[in-house]
PDB file of N, CA and C in Angstrom:
ATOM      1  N   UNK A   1       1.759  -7.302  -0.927  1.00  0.00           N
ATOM      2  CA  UNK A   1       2.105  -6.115  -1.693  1.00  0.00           C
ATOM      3  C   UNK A   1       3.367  -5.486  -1.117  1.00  0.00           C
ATOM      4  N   UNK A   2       4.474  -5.866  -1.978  1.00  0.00           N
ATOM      5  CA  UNK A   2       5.802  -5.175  -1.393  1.00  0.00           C
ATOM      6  C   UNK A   2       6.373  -4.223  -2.110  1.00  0.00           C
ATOM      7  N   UNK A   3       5.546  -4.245  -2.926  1.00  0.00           N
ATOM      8  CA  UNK A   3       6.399  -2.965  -4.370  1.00  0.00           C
ATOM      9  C   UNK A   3       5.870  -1.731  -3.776  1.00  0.00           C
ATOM     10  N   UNK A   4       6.690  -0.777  -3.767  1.00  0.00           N
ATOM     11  CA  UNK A   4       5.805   0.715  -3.543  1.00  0.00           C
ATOM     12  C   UNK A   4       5.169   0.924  -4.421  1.00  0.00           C
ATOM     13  N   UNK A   5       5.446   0.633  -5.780  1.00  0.00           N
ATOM     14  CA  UNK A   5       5.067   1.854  -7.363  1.00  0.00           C
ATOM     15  C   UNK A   5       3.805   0.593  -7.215  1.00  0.00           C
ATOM     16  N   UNK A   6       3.402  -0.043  -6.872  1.00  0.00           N
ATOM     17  CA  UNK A   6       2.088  -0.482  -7.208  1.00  0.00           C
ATOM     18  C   UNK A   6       0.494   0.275  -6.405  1.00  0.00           C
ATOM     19  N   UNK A   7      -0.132   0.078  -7.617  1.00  0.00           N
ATOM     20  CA  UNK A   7      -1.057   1.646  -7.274  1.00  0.00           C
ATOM     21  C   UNK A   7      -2.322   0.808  -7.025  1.00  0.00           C
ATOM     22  N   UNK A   8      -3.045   1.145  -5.823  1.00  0.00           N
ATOM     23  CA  UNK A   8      -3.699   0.899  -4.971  1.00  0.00           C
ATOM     24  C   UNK A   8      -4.561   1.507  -5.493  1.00  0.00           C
ATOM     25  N   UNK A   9      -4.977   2.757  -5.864  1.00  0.00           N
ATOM     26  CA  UNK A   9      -6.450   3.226  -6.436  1.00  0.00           C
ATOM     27  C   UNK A   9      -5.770   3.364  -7.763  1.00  0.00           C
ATOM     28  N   UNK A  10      -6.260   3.276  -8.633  1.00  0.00           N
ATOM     29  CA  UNK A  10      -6.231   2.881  -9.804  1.00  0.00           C
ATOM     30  C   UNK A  10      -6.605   4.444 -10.937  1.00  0.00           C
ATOM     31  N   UNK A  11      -7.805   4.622  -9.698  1.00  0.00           N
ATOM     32  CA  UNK A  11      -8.472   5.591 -10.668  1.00  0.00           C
ATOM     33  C   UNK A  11      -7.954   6.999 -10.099  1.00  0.00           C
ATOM     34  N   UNK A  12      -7.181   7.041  -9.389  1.00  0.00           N
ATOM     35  CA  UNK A  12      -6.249   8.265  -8.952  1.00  0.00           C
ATOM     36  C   UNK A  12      -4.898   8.414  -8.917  1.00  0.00           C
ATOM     37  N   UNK A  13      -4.538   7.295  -9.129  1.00  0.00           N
ATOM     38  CA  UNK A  13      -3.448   6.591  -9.719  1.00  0.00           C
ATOM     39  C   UNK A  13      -2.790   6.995  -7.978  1.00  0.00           C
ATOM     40  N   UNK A  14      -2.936   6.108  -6.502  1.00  0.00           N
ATOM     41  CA  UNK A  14      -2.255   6.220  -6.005  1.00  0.00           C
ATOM     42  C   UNK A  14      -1.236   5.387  -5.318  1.00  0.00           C
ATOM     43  N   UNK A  15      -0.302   5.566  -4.974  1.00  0.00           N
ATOM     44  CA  UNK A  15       0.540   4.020  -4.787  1.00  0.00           C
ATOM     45  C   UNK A  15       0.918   4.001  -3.581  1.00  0.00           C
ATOM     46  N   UNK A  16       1.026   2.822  -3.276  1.00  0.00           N
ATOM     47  CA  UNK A  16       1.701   1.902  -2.202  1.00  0.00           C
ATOM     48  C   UNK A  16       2.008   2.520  -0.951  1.00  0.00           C
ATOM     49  N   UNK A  17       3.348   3.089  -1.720  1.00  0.00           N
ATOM     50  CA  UNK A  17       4.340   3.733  -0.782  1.00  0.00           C
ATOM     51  C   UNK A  17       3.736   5.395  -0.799  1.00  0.00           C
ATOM     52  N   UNK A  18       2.510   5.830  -1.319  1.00  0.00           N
ATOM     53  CA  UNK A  18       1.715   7.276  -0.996  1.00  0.00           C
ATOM     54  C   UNK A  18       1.193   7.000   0.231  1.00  0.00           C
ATOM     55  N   UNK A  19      -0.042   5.464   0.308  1.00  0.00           N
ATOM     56  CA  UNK A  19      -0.341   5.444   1.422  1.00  0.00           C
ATOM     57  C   UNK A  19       0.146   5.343   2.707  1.00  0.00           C
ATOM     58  N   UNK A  20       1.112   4.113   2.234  1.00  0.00           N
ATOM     59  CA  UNK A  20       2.098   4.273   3.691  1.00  0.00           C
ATOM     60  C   UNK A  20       2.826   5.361   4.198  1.00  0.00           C
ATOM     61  N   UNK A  21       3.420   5.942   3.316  1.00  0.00           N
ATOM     62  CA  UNK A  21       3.990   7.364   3.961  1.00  0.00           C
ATOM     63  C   UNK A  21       2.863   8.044   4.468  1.00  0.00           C
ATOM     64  N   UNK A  22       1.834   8.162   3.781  1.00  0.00           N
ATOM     65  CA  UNK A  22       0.877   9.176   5.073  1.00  0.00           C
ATOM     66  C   UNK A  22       0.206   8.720   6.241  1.00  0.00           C
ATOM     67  N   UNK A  23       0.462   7.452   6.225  1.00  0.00           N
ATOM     68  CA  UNK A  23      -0.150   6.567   7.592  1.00  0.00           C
ATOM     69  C   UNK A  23       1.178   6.512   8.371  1.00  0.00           C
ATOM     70  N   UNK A  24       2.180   6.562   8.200  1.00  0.00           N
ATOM     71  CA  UNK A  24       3.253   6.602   9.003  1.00  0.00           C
ATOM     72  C   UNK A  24       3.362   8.399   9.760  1.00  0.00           C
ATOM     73  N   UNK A  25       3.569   9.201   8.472  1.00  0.00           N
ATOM     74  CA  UNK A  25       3.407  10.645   8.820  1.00  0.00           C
ATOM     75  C   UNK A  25       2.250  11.459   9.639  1.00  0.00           C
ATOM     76  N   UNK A  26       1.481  10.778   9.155  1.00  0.00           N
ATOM     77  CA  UNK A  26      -0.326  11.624  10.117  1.00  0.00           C
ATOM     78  C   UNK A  26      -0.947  10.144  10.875  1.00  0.00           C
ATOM     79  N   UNK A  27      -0.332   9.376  11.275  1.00  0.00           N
ATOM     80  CA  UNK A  27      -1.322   8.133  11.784  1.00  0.00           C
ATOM     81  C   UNK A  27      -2.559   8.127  11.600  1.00  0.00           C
ATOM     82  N   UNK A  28      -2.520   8.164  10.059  1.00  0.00           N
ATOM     83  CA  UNK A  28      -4.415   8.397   9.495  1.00  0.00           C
ATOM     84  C   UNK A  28      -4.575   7.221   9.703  1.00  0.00           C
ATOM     85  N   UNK A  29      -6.122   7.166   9.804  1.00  0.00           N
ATOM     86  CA  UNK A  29      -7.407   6.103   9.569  1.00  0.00           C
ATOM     87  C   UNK A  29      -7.689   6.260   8.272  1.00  0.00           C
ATOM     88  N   UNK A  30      -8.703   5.199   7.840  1.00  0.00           N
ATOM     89  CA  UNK A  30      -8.249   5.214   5.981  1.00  0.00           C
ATOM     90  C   UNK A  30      -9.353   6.647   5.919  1.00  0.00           C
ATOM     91  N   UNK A  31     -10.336   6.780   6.253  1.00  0.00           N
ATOM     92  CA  UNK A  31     -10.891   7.778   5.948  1.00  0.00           C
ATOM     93  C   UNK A  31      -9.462   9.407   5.887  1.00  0.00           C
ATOM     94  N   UNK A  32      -8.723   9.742   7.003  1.00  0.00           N
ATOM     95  CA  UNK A  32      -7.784  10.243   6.356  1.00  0.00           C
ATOM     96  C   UNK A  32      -7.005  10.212   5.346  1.00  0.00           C
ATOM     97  N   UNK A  33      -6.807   8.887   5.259  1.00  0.00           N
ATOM     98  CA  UNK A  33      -5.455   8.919   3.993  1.00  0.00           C
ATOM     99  C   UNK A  33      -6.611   8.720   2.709  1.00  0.00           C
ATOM    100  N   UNK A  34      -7.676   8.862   2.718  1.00  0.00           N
ATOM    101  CA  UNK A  34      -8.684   9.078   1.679  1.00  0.00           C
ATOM    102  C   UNK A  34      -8.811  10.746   1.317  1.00  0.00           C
ATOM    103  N   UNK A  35      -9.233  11.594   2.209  1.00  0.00           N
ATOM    104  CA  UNK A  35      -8.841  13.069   2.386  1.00  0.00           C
ATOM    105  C   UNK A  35      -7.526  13.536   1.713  1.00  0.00           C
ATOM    106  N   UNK A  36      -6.828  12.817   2.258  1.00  0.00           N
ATOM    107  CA  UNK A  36      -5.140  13.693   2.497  1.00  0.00           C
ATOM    108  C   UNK A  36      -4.659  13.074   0.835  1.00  0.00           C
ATOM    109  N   UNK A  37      -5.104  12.086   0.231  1.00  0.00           N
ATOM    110  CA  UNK A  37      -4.494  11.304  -0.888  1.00  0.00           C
ATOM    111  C   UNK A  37      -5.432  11.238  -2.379  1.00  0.00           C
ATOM    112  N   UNK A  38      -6.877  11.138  -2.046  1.00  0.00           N
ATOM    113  CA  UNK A  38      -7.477  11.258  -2.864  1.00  0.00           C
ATOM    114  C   UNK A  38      -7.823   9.684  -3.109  1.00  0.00           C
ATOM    115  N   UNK A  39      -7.115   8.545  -2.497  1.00  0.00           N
ATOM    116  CA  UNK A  39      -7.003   7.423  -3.032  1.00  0.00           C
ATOM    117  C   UNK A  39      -8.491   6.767  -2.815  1.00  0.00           C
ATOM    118  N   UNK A  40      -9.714   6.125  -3.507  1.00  0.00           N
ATOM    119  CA  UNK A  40     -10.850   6.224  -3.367  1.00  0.00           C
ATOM    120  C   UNK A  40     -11.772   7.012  -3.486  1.00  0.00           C
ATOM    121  N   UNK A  41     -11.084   8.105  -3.988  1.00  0.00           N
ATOM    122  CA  UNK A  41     -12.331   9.167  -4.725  1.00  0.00           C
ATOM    123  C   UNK A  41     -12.320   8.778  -6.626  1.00  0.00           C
ATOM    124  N   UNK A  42     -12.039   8.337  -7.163  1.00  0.00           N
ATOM    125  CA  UNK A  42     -12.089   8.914  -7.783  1.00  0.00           C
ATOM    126  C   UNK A  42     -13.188   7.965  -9.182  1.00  0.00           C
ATOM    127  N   UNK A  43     -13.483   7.379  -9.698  1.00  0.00           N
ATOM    128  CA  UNK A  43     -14.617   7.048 -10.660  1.00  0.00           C
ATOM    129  C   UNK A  43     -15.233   6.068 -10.593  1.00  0.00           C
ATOM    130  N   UNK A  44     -14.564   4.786  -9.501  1.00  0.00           N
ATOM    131  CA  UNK A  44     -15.272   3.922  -9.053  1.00  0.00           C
ATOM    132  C   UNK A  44     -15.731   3.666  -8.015  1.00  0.00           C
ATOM    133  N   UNK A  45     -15.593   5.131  -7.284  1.00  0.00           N
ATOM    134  CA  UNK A  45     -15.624   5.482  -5.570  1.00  0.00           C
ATOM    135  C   UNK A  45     -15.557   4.835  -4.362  1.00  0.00           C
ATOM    136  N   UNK A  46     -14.031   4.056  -4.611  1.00  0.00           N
ATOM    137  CA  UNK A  46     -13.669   3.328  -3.733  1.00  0.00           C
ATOM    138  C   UNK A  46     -13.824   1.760  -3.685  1.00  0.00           C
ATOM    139  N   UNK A  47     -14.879   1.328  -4.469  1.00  0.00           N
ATOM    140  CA  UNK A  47     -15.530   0.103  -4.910  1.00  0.00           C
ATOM    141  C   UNK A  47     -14.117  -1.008  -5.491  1.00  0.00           C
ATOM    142  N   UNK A  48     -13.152  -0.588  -6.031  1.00  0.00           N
ATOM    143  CA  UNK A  48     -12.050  -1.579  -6.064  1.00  0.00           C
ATOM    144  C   UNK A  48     -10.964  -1.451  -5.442  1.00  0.00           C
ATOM    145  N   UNK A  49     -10.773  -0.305  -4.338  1.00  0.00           N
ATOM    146  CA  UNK A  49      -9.435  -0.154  -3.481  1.00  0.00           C
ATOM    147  C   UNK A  49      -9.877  -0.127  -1.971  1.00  0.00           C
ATOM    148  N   UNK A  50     -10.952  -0.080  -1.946  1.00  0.00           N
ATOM    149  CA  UNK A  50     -11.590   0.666  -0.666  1.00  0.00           C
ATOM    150  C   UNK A  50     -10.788  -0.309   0.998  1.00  0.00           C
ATOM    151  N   UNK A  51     -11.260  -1.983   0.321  1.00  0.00           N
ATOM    152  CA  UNK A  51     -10.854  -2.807   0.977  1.00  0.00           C
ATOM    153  C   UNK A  51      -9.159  -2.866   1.599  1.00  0.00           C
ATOM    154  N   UNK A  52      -7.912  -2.399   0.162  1.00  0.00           N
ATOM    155  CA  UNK A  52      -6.940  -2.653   0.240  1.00  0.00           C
ATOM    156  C   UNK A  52      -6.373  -1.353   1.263  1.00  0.00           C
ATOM    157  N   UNK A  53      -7.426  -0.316   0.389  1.00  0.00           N
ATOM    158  CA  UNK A  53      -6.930   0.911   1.844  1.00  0.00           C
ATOM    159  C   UNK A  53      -6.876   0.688   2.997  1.00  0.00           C
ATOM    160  N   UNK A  54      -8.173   0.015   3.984  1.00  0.00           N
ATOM    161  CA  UNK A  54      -8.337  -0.457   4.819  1.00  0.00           C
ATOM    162  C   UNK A  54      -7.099  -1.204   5.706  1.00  0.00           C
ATOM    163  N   UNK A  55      -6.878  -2.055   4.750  1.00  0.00           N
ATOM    164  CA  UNK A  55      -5.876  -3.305   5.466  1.00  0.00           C
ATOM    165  C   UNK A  55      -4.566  -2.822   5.154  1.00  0.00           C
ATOM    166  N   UNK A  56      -4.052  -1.913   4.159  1.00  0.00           N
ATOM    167  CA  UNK A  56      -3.068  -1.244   4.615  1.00  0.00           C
ATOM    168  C   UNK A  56      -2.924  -0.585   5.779  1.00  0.00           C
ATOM    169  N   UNK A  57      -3.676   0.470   5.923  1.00  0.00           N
ATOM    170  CA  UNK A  57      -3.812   1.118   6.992  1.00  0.00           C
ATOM    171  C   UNK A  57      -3.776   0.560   8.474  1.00  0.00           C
ATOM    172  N   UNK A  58      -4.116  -1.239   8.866  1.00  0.00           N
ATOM    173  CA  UNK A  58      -4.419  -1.265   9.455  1.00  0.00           C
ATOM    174  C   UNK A  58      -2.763  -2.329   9.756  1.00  0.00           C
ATOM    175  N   UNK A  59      -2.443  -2.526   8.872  1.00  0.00           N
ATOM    176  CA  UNK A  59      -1.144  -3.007   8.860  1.00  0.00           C
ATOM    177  C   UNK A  59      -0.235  -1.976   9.717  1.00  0.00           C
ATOM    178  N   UNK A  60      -0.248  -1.018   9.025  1.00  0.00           N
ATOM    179  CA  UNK A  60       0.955   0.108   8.719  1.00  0.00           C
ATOM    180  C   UNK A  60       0.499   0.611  10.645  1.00  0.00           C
ATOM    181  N   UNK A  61      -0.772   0.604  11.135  1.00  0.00           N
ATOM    182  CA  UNK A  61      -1.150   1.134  12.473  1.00  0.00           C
ATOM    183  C   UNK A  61      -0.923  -0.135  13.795  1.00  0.00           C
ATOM    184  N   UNK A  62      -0.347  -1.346  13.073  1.00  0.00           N
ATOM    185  CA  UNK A  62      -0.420  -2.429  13.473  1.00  0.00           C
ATOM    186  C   UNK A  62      -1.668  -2.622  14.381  1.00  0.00           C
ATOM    187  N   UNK A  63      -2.864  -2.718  13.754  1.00  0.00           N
ATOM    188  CA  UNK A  63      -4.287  -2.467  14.596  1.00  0.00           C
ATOM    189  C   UNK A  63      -5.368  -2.713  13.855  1.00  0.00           C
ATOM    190  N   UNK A  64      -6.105  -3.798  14.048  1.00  0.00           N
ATOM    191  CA  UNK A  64      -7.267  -4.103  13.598  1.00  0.00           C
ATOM    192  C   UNK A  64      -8.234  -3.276  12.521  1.00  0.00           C
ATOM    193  N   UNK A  65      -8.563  -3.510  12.007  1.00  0.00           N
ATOM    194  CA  UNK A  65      -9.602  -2.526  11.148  1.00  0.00           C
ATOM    195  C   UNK A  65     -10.635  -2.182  12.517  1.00  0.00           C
ATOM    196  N   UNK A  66     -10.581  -0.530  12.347  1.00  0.00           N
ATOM    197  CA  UNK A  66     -11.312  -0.301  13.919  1.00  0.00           C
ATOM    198  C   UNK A  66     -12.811  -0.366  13.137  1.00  0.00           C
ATOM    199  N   UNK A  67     -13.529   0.151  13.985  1.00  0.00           N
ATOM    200  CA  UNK A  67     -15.071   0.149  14.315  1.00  0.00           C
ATOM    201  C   UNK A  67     -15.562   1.241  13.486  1.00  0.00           C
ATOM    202  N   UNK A  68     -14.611   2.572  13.399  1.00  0.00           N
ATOM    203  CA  UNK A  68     -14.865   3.831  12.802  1.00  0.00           C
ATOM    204  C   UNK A  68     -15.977   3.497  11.591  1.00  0.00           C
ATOM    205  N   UNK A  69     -16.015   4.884  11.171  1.00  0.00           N
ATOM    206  CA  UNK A  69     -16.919   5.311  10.075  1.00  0.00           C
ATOM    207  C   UNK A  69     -15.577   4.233   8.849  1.00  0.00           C
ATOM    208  N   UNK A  70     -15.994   3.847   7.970  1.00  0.00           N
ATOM    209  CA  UNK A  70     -15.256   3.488   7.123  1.00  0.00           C
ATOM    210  C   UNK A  70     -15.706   4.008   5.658  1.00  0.00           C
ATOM    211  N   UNK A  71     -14.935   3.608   4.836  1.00  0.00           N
ATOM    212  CA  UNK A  71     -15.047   4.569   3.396  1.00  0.00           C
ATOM    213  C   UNK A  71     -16.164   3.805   3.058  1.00  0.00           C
ATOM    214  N   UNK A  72     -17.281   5.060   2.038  1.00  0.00           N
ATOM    215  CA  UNK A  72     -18.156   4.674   2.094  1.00  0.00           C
ATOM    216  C   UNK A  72     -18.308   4.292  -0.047  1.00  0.00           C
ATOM    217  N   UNK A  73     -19.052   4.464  -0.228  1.00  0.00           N
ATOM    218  CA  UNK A  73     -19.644   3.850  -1.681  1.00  0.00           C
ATOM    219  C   UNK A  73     -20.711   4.869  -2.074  1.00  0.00           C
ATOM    220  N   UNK A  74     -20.059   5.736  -3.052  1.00  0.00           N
ATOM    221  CA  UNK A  74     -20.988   6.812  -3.540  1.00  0.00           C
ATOM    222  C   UNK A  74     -21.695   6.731  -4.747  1.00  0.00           C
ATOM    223  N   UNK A  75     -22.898   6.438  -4.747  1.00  0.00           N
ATOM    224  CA  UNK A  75     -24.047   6.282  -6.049  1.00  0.00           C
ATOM    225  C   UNK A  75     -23.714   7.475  -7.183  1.00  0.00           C
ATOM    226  N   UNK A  76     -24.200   7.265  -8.194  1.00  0.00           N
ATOM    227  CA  UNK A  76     -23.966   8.305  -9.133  1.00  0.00           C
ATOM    228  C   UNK A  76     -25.258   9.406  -8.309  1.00  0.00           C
ATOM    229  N   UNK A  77     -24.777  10.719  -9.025  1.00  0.00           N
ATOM    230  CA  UNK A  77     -25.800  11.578  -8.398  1.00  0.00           C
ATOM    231  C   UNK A  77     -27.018  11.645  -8.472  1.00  0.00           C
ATOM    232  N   UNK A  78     -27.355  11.280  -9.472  1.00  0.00           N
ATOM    233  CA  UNK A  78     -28.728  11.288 -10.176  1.00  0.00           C
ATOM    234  C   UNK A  78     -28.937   9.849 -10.909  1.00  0.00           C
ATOM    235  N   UNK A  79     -29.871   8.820 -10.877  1.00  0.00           N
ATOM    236  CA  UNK A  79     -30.340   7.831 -11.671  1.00  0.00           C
ATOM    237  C   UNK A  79     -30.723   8.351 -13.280  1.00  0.00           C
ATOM    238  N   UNK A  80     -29.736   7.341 -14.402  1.00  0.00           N
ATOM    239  CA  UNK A  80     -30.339   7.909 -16.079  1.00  0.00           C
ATOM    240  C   UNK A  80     -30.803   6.855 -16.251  1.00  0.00           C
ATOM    241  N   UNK A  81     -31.196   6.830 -17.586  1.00  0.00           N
ATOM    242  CA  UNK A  81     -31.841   5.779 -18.008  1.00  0.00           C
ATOM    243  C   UNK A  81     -30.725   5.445 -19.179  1.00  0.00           C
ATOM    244  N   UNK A  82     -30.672   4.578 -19.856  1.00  0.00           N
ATOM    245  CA  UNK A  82     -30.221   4.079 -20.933  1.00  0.00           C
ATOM    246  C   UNK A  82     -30.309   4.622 -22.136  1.00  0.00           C
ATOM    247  N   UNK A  83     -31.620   5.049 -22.122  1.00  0.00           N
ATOM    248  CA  UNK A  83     -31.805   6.110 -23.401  1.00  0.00           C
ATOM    249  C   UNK A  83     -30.963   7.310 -23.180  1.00  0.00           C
ATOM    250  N   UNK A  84     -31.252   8.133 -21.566  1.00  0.00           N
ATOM    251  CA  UNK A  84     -30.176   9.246 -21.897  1.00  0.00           C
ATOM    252  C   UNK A  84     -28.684   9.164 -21.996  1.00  0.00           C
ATOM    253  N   UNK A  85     -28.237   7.799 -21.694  1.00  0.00           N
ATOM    254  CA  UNK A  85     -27.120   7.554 -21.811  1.00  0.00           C
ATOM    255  C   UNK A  85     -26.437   7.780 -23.160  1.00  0.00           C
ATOM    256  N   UNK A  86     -27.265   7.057 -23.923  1.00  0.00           N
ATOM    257  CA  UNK A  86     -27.315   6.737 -25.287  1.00  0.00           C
ATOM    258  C   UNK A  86     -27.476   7.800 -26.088  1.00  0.00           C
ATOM    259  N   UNK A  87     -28.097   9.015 -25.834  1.00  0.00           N
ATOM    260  CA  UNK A  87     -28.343  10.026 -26.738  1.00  0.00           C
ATOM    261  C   UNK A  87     -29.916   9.788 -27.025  1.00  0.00           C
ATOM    262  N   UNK A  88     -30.333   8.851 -27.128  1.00  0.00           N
ATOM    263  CA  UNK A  88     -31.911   8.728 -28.156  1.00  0.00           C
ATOM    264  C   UNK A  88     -32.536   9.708 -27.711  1.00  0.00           C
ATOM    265  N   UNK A  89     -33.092  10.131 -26.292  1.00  0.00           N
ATOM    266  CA  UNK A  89     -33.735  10.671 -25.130  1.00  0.00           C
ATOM    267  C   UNK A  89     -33.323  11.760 -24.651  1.00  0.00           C
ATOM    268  N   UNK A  90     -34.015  12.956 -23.989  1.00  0.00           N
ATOM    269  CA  UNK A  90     -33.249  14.046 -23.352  1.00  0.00           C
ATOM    270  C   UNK A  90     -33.914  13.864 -21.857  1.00  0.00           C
ATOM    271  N   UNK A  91     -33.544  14.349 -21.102  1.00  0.00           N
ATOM    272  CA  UNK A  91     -33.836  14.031 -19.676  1.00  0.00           C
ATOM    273  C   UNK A  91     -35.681  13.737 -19.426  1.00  0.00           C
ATOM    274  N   UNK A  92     -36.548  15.104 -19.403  1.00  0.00           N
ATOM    275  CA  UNK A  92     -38.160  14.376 -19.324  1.00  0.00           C
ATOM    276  C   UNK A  92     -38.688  14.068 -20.502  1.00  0.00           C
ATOM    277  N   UNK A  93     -38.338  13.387 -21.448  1.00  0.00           N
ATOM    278  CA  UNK A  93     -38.729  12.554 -22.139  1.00  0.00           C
ATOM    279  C   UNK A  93     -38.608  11.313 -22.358  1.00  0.00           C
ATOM    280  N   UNK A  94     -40.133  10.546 -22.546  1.00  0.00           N
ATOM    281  CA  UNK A  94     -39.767   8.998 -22.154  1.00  0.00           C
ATOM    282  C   UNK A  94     -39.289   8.168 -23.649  1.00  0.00           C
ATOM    283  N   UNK A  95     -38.911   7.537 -23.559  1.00  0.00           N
ATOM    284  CA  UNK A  95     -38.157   6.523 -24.890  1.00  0.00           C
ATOM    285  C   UNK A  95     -39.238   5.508 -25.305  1.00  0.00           C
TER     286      UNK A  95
END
């Protein structure tokens, strides 16, 4: 990945050259440049960038992916069912 304008979270639309500038500027760990950028918050919670954050970061720190807490994978808040998805159903009612 050598282009800056190519966007690394997708769903926050953040790019390339966002992350690297803040890993150069704050020597974040990805959990920072997750904070400071937003990159991995946002609708697939990290589940398709999470990895690339990582290995940027670990590039840009010239340093192993450390041991730290790493970005994590956030469940929806509450389990629905299909019916309430769908409309048929309202929350305690069964389908």
């Amino acid at each position: 990945m050598n282009d800056d304008k190519t966007l690394v979270c997708r769903c926050e639309e953040v790019s390339l050259k966002t992350i690297r500038d803040t890993v150069q500027q704050f020597s974040c760990s990805s959990r920072e440049v997750k904070l400071r950028t937003r990159a991995g918050m946002g609708y697939c919670g990290g589940r398709t960038c999470r990895h690339v954050i990582d290995t940027i970061v670990s590039d840009v720190n010239q340093q192993a992916v450390a041991d730290e807490v790493q970005l994590s994978y956030r469940p929806p808040v509450r389990p629905m069912t299909f019916g309430v998805l769908g409309g048929c159903c309202h929350d305690n009612e069964s389908c």
